[in-house]
PDB file of N, CA and C in Angstrom:
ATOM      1  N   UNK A   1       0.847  -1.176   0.000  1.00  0.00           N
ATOM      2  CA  UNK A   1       0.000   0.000   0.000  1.00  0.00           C
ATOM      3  C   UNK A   1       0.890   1.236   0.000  1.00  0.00           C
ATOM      4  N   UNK A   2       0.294   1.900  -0.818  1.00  0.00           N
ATOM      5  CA  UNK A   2       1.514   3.297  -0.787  1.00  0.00           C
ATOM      6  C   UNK A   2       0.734   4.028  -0.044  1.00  0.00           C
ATOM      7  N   UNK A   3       1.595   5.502   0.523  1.00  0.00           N
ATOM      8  CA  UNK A   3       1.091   6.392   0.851  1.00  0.00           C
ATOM      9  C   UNK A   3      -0.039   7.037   0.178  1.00  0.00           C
ATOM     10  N   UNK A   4       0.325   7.155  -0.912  1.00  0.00           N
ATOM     11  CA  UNK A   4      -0.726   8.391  -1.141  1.00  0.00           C
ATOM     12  C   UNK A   4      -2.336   7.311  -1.412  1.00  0.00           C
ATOM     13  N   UNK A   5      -2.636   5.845  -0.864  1.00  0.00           N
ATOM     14  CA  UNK A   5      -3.650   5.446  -1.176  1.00  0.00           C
ATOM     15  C   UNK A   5      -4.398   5.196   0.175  1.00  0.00           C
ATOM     16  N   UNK A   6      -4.134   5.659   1.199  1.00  0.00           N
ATOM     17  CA  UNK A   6      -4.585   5.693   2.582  1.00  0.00           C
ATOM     18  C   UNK A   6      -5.567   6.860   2.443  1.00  0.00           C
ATOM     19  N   UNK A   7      -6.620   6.647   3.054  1.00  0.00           N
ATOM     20  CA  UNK A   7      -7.534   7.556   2.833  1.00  0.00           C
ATOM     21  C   UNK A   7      -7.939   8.335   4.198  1.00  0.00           C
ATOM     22  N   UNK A   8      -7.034   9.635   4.353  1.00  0.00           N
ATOM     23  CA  UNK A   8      -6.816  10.263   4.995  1.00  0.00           C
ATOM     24  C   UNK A   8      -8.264  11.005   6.413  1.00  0.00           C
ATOM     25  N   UNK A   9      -9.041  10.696   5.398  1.00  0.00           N
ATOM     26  CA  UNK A   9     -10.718  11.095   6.140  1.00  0.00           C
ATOM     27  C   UNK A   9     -11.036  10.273   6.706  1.00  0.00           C
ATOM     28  N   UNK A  10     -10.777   8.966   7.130  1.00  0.00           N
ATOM     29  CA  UNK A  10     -11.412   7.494   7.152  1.00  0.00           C
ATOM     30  C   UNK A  10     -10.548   6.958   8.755  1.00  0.00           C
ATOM     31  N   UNK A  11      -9.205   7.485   8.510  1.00  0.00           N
ATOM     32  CA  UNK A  11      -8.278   7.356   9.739  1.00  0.00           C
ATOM     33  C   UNK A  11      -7.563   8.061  10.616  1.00  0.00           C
ATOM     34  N   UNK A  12      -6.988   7.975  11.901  1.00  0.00           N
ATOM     35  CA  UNK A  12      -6.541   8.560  12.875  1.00  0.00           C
ATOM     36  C   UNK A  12      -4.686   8.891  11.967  1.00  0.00           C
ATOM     37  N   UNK A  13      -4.462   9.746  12.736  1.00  0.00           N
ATOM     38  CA  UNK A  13      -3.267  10.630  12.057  1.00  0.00           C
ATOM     39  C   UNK A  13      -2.677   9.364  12.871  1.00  0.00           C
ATOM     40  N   UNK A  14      -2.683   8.557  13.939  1.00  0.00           N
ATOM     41  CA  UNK A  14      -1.272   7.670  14.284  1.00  0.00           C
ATOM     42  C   UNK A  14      -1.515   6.646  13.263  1.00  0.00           C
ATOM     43  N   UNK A  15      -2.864   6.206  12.498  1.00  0.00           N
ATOM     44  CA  UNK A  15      -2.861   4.882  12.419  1.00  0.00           C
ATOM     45  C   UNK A  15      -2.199   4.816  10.668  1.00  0.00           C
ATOM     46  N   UNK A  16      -2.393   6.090   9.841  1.00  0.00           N
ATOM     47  CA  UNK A  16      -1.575   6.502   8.832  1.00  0.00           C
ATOM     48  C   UNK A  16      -0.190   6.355   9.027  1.00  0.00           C
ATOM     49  N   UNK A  17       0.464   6.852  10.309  1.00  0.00           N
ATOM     50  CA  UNK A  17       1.815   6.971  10.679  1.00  0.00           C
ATOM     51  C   UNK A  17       2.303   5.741  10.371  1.00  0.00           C
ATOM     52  N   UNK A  18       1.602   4.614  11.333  1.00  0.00           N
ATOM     53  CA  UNK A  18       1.648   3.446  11.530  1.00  0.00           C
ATOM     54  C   UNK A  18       1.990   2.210  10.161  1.00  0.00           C
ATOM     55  N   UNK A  19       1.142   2.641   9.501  1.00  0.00           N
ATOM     56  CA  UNK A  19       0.993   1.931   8.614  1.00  0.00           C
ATOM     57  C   UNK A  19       2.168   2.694   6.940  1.00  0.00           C
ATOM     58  N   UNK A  20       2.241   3.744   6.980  1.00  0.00           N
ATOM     59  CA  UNK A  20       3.371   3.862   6.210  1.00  0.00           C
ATOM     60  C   UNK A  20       4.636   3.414   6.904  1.00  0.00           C
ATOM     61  N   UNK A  21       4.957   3.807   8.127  1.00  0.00           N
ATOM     62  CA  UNK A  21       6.321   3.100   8.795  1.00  0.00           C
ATOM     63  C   UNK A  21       6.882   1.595   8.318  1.00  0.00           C
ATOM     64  N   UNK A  22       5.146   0.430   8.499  1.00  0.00           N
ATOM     65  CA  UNK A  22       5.363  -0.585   8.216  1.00  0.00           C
ATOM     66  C   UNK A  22       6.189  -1.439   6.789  1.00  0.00           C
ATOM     67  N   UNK A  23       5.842  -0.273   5.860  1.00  0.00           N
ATOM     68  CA  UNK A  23       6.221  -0.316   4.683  1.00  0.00           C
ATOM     69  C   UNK A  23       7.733  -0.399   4.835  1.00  0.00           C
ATOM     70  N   UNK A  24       8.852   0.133   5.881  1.00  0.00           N
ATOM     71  CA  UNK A  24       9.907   0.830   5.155  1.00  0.00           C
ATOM     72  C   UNK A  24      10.676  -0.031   6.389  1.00  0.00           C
ATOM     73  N   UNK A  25      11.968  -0.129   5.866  1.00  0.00           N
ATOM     74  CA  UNK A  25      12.727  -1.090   6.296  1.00  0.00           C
ATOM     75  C   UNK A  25      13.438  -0.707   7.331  1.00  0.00           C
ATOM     76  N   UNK A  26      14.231  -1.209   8.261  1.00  0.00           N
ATOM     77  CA  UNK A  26      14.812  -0.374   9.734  1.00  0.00           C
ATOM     78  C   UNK A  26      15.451   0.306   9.382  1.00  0.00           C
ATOM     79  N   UNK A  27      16.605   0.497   8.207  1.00  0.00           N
ATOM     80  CA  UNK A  27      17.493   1.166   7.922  1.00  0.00           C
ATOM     81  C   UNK A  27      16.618   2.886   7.524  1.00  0.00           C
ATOM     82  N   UNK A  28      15.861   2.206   6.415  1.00  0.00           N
ATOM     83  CA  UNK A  28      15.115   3.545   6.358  1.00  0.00           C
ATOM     84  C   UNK A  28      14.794   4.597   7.383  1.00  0.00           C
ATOM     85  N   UNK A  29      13.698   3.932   8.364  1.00  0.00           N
ATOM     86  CA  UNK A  29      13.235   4.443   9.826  1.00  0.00           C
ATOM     87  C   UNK A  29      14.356   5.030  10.290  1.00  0.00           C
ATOM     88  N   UNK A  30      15.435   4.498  10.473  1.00  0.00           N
ATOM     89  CA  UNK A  30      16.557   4.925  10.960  1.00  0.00           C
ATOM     90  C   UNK A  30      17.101   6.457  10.890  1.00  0.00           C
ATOM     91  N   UNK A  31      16.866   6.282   9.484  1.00  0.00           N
ATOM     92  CA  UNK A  31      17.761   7.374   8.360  1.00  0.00           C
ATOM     93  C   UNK A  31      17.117   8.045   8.631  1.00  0.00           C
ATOM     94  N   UNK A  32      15.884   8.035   8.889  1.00  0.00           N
ATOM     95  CA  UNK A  32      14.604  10.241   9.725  1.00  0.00           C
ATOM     96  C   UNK A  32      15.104  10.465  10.928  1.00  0.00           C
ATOM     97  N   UNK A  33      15.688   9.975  11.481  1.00  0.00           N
ATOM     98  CA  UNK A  33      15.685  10.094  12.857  1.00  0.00           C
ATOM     99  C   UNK A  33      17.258  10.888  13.685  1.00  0.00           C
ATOM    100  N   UNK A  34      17.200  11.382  14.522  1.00  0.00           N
ATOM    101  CA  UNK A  34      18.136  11.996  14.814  1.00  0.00           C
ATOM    102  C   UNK A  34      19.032  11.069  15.734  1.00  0.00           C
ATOM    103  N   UNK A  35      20.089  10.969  16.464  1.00  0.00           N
ATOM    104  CA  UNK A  35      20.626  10.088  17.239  1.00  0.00           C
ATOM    105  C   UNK A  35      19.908   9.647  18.670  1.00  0.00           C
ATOM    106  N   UNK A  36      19.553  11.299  19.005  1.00  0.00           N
ATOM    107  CA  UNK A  36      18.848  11.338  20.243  1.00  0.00           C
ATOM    108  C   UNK A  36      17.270  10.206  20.164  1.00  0.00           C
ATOM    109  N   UNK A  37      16.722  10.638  19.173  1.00  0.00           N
ATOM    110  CA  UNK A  37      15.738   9.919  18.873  1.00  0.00           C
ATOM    111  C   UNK A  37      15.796   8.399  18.501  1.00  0.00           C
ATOM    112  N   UNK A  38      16.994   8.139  18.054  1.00  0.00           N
ATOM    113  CA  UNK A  38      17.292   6.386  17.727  1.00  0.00           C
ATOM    114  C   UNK A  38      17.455   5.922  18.942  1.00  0.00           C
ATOM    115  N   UNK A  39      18.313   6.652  19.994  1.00  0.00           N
ATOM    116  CA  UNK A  39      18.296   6.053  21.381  1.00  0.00           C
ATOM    117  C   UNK A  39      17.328   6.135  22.465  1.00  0.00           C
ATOM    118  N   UNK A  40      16.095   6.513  22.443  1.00  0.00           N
ATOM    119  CA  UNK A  40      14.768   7.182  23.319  1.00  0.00           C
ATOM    120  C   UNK A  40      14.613   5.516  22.974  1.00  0.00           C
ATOM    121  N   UNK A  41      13.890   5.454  24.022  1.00  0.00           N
ATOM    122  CA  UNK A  41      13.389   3.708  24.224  1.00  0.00           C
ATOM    123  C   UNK A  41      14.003   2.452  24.577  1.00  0.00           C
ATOM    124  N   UNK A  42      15.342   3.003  24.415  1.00  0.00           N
ATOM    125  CA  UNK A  42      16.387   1.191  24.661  1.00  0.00           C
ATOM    126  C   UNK A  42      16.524   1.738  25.901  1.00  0.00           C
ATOM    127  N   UNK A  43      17.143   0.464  26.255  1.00  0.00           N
ATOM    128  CA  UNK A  43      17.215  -0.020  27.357  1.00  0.00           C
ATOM    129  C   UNK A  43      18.732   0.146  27.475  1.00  0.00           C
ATOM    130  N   UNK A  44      19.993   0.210  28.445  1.00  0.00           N
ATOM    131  CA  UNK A  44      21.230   0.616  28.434  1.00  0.00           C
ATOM    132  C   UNK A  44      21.980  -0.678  27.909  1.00  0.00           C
ATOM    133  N   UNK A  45      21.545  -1.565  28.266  1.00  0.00           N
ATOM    134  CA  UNK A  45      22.347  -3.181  27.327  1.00  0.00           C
ATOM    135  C   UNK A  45      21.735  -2.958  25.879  1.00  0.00           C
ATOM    136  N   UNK A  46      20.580  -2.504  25.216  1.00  0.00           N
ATOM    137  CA  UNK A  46      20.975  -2.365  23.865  1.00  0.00           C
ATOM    138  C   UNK A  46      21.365  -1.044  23.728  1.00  0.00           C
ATOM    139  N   UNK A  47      21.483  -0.295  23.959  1.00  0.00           N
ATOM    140  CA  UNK A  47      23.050   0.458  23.417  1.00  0.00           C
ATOM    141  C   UNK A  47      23.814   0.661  23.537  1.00  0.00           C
ATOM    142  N   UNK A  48      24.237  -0.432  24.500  1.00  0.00           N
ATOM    143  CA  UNK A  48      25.608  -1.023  24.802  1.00  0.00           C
ATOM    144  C   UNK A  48      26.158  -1.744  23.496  1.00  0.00           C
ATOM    145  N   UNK A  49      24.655  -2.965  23.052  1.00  0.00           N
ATOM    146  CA  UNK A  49      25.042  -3.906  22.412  1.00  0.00           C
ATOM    147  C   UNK A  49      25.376  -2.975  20.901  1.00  0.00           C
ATOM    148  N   UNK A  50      25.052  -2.405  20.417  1.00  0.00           N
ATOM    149  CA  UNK A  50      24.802  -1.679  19.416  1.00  0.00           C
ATOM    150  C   UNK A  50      26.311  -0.802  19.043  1.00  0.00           C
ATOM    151  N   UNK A  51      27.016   0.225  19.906  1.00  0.00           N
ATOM    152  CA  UNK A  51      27.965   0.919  20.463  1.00  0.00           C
ATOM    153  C   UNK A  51      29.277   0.085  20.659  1.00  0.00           C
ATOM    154  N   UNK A  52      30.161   0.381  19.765  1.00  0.00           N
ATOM    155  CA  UNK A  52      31.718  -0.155  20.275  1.00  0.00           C
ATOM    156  C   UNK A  52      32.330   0.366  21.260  1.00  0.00           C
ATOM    157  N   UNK A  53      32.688   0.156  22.092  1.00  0.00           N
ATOM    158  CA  UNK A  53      33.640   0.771  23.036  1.00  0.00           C
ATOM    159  C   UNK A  53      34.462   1.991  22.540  1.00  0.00           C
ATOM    160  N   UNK A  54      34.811   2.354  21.810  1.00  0.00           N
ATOM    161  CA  UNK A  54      35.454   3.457  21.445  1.00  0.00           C
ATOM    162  C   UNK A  54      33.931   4.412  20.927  1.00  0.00           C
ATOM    163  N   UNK A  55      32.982   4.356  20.110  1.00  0.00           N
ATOM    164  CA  UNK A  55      31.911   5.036  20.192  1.00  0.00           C
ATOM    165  C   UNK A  55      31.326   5.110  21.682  1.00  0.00           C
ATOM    166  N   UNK A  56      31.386   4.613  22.267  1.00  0.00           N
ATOM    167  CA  UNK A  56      30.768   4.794  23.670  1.00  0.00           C
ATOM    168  C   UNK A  56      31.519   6.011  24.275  1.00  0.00           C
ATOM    169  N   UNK A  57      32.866   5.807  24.240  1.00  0.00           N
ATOM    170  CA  UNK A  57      32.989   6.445  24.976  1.00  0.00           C
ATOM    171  C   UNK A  57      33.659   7.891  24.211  1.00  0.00           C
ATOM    172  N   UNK A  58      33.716   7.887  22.949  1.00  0.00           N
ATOM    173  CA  UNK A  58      33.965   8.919  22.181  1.00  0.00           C
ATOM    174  C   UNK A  58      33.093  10.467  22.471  1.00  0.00           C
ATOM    175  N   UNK A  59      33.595  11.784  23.050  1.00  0.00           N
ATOM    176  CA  UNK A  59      33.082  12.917  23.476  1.00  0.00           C
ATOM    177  C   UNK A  59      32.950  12.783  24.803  1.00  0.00           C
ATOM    178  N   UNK A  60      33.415  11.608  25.699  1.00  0.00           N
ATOM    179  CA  UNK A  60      33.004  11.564  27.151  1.00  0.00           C
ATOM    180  C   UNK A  60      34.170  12.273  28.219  1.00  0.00           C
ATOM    181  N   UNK A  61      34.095  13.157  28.842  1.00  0.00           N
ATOM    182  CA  UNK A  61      35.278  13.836  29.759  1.00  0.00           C
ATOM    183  C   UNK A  61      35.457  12.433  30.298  1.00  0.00           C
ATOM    184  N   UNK A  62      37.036  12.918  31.103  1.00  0.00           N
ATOM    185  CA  UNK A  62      37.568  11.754  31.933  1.00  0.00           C
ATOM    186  C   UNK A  62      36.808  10.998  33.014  1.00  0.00           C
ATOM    187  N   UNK A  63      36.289  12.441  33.698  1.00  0.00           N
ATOM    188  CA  UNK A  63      35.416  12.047  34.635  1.00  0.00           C
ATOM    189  C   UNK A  63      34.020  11.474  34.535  1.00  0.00           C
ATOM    190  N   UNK A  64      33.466  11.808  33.402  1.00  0.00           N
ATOM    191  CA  UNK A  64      32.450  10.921  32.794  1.00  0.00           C
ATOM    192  C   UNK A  64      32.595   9.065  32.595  1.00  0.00           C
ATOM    193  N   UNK A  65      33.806   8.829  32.052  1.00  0.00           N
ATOM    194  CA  UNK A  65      34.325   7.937  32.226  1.00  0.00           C
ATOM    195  C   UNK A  65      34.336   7.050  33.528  1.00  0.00           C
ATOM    196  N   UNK A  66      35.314   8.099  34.282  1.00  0.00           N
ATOM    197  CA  UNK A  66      35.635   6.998  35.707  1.00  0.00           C
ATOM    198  C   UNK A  66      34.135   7.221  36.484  1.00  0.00           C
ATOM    199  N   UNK A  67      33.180   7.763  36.334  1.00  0.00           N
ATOM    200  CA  UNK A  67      31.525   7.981  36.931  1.00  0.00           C
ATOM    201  C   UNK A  67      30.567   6.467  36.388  1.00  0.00           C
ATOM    202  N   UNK A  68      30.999   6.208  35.627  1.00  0.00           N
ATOM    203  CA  UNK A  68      30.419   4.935  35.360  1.00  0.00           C
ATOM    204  C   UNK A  68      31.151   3.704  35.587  1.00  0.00           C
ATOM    205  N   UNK A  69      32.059   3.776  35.716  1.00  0.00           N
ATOM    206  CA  UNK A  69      33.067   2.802  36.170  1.00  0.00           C
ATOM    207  C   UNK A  69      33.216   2.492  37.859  1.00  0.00           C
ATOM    208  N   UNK A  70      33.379   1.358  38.726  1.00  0.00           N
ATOM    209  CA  UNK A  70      33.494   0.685  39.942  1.00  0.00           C
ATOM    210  C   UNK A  70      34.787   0.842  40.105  1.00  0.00           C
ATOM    211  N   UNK A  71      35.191   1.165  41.910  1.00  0.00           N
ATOM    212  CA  UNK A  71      36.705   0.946  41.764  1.00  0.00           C
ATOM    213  C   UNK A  71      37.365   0.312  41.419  1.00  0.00           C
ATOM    214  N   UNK A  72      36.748  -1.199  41.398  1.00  0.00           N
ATOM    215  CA  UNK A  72      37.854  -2.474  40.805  1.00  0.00           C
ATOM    216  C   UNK A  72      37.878  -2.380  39.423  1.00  0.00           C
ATOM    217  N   UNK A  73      36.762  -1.791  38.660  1.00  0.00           N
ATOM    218  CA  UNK A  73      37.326  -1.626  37.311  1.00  0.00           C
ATOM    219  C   UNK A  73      38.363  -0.446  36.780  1.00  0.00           C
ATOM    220  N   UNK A  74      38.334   0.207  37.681  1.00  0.00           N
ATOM    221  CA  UNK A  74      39.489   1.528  37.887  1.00  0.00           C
ATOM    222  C   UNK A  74      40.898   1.073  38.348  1.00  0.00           C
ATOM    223  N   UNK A  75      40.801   0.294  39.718  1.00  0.00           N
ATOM    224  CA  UNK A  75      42.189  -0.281  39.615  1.00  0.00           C
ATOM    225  C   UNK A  75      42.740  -1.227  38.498  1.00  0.00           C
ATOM    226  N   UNK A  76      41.804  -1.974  37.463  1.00  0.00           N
ATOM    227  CA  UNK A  76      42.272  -3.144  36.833  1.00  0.00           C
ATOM    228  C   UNK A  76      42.834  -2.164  35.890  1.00  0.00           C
ATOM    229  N   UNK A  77      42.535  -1.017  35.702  1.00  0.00           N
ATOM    230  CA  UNK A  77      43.329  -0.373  34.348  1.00  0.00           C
ATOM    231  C   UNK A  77      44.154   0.470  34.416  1.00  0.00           C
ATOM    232  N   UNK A  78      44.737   0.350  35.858  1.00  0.00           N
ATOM    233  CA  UNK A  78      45.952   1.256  36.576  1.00  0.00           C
ATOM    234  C   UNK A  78      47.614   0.680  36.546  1.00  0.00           C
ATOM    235  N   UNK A  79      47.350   0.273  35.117  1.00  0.00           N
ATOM    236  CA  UNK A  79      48.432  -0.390  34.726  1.00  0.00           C
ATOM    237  C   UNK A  79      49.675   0.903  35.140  1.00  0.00           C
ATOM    238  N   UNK A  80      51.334   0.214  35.255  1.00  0.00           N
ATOM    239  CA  UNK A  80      52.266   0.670  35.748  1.00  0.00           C
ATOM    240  C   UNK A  80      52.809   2.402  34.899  1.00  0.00           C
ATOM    241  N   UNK A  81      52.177   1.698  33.389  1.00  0.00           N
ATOM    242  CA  UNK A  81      52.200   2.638  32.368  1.00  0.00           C
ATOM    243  C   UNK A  81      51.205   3.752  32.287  1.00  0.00           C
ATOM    244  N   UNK A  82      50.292   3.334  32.889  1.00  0.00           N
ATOM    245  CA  UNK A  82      48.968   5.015  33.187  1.00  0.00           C
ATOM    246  C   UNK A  82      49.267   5.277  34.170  1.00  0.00           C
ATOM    247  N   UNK A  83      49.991   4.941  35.297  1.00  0.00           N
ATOM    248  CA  UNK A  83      50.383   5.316  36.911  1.00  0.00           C
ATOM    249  C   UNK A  83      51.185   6.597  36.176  1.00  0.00           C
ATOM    250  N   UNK A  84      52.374   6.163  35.628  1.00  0.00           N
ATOM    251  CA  UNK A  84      53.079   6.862  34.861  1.00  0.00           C
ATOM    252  C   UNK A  84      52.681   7.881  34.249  1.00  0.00           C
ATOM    253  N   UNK A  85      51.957   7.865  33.156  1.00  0.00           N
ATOM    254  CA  UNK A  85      51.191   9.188  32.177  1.00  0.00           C
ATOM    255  C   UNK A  85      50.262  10.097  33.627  1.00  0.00           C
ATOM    256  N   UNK A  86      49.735   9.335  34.408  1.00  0.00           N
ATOM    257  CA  UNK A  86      49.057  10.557  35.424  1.00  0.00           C
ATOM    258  C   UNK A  86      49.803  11.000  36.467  1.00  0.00           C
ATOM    259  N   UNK A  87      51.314  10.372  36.325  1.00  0.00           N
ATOM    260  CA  UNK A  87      52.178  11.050  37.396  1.00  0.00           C
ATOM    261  C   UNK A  87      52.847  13.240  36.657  1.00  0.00           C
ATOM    262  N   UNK A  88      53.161  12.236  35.024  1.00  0.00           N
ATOM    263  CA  UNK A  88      53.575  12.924  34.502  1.00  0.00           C
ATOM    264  C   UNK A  88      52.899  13.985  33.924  1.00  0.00           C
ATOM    265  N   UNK A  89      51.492  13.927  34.499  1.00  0.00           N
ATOM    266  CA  UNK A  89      50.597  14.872  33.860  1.00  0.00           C
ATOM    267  C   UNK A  89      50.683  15.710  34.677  1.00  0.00           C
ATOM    268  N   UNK A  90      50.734  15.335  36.009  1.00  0.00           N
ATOM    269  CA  UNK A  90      50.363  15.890  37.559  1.00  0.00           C
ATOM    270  C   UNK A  90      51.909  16.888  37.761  1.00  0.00           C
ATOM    271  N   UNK A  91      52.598  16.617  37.330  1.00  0.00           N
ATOM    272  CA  UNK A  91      53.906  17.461  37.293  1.00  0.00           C
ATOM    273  C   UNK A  91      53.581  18.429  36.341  1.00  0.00           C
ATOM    274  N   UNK A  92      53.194  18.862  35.504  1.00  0.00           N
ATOM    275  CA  UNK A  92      53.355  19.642  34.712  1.00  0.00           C
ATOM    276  C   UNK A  92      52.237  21.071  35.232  1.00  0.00           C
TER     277      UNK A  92
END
């Protein structure tokens, strides 16, 4: 059914919505939508699942970072070599 054969007098403005959406494939749906709007509705494990680790955390301050993170996952990445880079940051 195409759009323009829905008969606009006959139905509710969602149920038009509805039914052209059905037509069009996720990618499509996708492609109107803004980011904010692709992510409204999931749940934080799917856009986890969705999100690489480097997109996740791409634009996030440091402290944004260590705010979602547990201490033990903070110490596990306090390798001898970042002890280092935040000694040498802290000097400057």
């Amino acid at each position: 059914m195409a759009f323009r054969d829905i008969d606009l007098t006959d139905k509710c403005f969602e149920e038009v919505v509805a039914k052209f959406l059905q037509g069009l494939t996720p990618e499509q749906r996708l492609a109107g939508l803004t980011p904010k709007q692709r992510l409204a509705g999931l749940t934080p494990e799917q856009v986890l699942a969705y999100y690489t680790p480097e997109q996740l955390l791409a634009g996030l301050t440091p402290e944004q970072v260590l705010a979602g993170m547990t201490p033990e996952q903070i110490a596990a990445v306090l390798t001898p070599e970042v002890l280092e880079i935040i000694a040498r940051k802290a000097r400057h």
